[in-house]
PDB file of N, CA and C in Angstrom:
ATOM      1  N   UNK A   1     -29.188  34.914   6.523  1.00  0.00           N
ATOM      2  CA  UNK A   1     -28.278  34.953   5.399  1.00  0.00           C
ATOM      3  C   UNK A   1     -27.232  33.839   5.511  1.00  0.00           C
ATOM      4  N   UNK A   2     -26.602  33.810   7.111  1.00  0.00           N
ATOM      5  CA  UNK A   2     -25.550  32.419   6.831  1.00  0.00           C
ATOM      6  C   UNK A   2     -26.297  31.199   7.028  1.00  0.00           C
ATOM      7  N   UNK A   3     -27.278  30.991   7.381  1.00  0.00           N
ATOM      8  CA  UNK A   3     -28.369  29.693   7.507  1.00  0.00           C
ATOM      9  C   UNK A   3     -28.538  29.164   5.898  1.00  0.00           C
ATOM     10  N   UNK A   4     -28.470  30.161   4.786  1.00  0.00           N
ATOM     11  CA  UNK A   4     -28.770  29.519   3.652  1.00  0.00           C
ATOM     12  C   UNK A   4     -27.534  29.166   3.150  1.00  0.00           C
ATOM     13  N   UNK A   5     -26.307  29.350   3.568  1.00  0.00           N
ATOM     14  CA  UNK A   5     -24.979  29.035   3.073  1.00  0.00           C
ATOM     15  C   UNK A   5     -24.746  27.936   3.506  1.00  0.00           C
ATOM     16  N   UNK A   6     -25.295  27.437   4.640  1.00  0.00           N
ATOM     17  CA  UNK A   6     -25.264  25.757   5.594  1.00  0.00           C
ATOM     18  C   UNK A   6     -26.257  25.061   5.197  1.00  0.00           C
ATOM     19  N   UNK A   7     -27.275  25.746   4.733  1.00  0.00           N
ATOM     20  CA  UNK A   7     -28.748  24.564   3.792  1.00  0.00           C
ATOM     21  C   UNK A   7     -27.694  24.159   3.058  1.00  0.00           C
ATOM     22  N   UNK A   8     -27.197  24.369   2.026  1.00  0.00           N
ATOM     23  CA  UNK A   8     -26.131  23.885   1.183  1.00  0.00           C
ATOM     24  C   UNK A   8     -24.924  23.132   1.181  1.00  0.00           C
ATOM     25  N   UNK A   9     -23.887  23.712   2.123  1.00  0.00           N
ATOM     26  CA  UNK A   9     -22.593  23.426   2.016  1.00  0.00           C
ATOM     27  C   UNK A   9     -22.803  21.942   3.207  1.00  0.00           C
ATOM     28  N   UNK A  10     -23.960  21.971   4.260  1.00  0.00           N
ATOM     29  CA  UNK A  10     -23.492  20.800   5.047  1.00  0.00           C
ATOM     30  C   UNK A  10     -23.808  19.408   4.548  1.00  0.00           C
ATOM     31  N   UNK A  11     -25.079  19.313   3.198  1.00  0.00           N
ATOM     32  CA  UNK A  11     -25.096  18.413   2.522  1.00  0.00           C
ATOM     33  C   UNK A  11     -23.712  17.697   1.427  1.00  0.00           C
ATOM     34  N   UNK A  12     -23.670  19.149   1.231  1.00  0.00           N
ATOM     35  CA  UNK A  12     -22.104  18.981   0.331  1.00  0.00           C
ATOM     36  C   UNK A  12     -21.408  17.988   1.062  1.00  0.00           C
ATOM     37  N   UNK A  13     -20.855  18.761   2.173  1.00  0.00           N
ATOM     38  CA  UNK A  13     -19.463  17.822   3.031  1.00  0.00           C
ATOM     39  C   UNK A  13     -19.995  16.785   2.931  1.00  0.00           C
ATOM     40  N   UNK A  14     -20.994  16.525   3.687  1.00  0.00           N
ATOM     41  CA  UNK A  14     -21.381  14.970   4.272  1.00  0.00           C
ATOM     42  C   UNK A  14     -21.294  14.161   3.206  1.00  0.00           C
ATOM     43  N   UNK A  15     -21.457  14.403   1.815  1.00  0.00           N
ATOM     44  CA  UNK A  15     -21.586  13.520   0.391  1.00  0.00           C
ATOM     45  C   UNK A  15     -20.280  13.582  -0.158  1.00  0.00           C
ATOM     46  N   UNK A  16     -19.371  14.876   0.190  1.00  0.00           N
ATOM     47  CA  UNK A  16     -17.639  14.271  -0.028  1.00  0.00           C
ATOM     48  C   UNK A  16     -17.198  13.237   1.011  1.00  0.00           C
ATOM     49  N   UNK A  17     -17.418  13.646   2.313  1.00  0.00           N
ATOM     50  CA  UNK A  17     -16.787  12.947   3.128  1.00  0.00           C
ATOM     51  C   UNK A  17     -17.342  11.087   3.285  1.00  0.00           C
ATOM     52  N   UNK A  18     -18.366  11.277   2.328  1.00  0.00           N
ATOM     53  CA  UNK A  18     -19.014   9.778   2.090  1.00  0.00           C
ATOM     54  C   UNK A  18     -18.128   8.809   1.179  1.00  0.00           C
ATOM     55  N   UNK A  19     -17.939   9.937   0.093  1.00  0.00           N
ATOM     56  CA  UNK A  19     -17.812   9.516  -1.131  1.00  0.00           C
ATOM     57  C   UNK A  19     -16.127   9.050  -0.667  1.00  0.00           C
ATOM     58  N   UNK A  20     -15.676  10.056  -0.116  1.00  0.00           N
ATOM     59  CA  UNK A  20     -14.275   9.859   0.288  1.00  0.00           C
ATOM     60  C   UNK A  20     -13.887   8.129   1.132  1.00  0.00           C
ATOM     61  N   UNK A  21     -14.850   8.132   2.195  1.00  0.00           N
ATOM     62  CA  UNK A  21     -15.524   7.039   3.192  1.00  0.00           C
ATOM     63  C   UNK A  21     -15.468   5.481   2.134  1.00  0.00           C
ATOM     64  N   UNK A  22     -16.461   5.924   1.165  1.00  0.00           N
ATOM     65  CA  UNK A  22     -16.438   4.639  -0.215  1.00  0.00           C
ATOM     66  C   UNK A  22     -15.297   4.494  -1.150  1.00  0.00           C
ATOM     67  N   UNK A  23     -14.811   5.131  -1.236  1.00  0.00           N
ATOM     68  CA  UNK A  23     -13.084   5.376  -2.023  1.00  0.00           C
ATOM     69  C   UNK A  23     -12.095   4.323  -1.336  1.00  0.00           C
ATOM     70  N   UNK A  24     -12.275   4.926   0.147  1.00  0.00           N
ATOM     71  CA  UNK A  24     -11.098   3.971   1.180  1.00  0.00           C
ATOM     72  C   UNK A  24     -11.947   2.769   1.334  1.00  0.00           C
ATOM     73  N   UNK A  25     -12.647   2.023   1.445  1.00  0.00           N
ATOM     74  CA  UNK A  25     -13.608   0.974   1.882  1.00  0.00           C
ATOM     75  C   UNK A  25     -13.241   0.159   0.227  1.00  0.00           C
ATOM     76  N   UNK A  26     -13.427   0.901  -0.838  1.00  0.00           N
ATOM     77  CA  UNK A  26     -12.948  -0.022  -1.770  1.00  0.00           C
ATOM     78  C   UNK A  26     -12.040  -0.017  -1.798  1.00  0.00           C
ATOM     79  N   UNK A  27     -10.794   0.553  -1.768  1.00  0.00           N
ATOM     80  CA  UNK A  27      -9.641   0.195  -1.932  1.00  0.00           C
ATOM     81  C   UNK A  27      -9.135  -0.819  -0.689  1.00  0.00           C
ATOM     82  N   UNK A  28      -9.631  -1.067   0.242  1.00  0.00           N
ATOM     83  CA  UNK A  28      -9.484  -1.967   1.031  1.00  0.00           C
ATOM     84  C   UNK A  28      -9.615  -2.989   0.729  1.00  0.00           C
ATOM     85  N   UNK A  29     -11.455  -3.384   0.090  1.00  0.00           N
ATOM     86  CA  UNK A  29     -11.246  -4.173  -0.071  1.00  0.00           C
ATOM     87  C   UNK A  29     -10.794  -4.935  -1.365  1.00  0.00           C
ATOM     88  N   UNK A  30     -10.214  -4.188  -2.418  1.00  0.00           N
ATOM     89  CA  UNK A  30      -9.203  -4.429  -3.451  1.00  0.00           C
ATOM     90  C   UNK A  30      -7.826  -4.796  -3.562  1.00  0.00           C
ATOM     91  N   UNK A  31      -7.491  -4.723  -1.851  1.00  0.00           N
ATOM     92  CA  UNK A  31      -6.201  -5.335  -1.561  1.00  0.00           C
ATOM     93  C   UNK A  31      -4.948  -4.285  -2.233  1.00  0.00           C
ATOM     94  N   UNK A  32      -5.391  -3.017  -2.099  1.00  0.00           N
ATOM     95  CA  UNK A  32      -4.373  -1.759  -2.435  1.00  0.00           C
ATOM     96  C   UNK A  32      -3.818  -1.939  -1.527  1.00  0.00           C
ATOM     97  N   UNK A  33      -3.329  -1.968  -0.234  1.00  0.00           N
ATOM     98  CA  UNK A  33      -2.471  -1.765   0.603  1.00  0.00           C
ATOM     99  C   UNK A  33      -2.085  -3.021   0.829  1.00  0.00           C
ATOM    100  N   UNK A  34      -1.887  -4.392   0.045  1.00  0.00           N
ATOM    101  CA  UNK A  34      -1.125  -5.187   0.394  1.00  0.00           C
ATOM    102  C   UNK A  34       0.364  -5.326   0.421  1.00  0.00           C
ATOM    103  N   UNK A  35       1.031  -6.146   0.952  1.00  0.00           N
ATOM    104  CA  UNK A  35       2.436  -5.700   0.138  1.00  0.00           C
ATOM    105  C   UNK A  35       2.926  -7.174   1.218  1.00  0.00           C
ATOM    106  N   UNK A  36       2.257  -8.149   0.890  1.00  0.00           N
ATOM    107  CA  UNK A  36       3.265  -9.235   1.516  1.00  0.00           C
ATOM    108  C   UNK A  36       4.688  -9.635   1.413  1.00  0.00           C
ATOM    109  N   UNK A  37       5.287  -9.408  -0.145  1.00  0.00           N
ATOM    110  CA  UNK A  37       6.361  -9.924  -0.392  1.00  0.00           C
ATOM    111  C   UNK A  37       7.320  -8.508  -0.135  1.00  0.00           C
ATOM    112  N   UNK A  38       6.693  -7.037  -0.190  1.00  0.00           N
ATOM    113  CA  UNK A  38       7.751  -6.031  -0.040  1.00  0.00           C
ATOM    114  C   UNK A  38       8.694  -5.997   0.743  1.00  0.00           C
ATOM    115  N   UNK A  39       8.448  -6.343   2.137  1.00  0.00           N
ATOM    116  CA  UNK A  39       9.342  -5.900   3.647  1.00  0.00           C
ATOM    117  C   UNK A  39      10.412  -7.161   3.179  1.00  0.00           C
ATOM    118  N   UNK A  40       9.762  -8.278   2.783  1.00  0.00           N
ATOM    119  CA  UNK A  40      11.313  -8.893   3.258  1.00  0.00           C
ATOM    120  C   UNK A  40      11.933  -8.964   2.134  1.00  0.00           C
ATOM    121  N   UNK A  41      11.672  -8.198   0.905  1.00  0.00           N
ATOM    122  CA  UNK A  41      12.342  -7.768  -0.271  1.00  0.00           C
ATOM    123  C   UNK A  41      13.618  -6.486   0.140  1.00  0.00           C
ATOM    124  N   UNK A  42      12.718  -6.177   0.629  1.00  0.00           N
ATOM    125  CA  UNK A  42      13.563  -4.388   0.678  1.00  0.00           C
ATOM    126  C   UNK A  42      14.616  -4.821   1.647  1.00  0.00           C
ATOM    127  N   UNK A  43      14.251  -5.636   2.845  1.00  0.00           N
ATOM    128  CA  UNK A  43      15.790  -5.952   3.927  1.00  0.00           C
ATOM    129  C   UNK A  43      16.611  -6.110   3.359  1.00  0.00           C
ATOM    130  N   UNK A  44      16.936  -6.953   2.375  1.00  0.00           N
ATOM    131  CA  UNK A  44      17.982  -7.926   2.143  1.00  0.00           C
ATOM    132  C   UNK A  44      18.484  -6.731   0.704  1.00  0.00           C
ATOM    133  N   UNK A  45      17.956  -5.598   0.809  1.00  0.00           N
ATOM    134  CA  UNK A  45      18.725  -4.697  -1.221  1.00  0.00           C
ATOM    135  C   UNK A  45      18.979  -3.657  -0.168  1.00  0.00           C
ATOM    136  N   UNK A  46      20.066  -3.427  -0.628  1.00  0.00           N
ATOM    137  CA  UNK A  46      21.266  -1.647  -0.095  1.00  0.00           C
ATOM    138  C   UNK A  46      20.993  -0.835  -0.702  1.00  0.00           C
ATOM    139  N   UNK A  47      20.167  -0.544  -1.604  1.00  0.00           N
ATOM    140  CA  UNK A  47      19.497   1.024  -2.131  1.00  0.00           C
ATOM    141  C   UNK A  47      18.617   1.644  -0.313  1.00  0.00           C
ATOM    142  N   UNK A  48      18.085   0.662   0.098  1.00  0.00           N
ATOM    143  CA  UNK A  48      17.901   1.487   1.356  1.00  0.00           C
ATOM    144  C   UNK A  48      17.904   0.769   2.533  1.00  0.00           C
ATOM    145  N   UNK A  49      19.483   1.557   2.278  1.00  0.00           N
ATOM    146  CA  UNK A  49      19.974   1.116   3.878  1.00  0.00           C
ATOM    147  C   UNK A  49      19.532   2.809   4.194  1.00  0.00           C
ATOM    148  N   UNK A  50      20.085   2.782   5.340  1.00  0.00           N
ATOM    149  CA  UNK A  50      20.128   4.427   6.811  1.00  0.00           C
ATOM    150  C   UNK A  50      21.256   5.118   6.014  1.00  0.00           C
ATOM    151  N   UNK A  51      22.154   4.910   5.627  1.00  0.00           N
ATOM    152  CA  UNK A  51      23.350   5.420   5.271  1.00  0.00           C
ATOM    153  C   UNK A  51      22.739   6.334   4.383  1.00  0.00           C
ATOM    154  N   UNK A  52      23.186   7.590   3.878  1.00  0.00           N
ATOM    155  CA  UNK A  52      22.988   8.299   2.793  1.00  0.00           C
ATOM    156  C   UNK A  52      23.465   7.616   1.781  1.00  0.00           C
ATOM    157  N   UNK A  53      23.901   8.038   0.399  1.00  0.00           N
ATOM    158  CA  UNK A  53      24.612   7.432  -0.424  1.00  0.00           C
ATOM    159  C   UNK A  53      25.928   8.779  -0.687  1.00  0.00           C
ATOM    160  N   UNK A  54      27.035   8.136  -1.021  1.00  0.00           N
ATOM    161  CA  UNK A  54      28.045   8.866  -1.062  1.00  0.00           C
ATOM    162  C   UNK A  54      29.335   8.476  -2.053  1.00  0.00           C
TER     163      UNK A  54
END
């Protein structure tokens, strides 16, 4: 009875966790996580400094 619940569900995972696998692999290589100009944008602006605002 639980053998036929794993015929099923372990194909499942393996084809989310693929699909998931091809999701991140393109967005890689689409250059989503670039951000060359951010860091030395954000140093130099006081919206975030450490300080709270007050």
């Amino acid at each position: 009875m639980r053998l036929d619940i794993l015929i099923y569900l372990i194909p499942v995972s393996l084809f989310l966790g693929g699909l998931g696998l091809a999701a991140f692999i393109w967005s890689l290589r689409n250059r989503q996580y670039d951000d060359p100009d951010g860091d030395s944008r954000r140093i130099l602006n006081d919206d975030y400094d450490d300080a709270p605002r007050g």
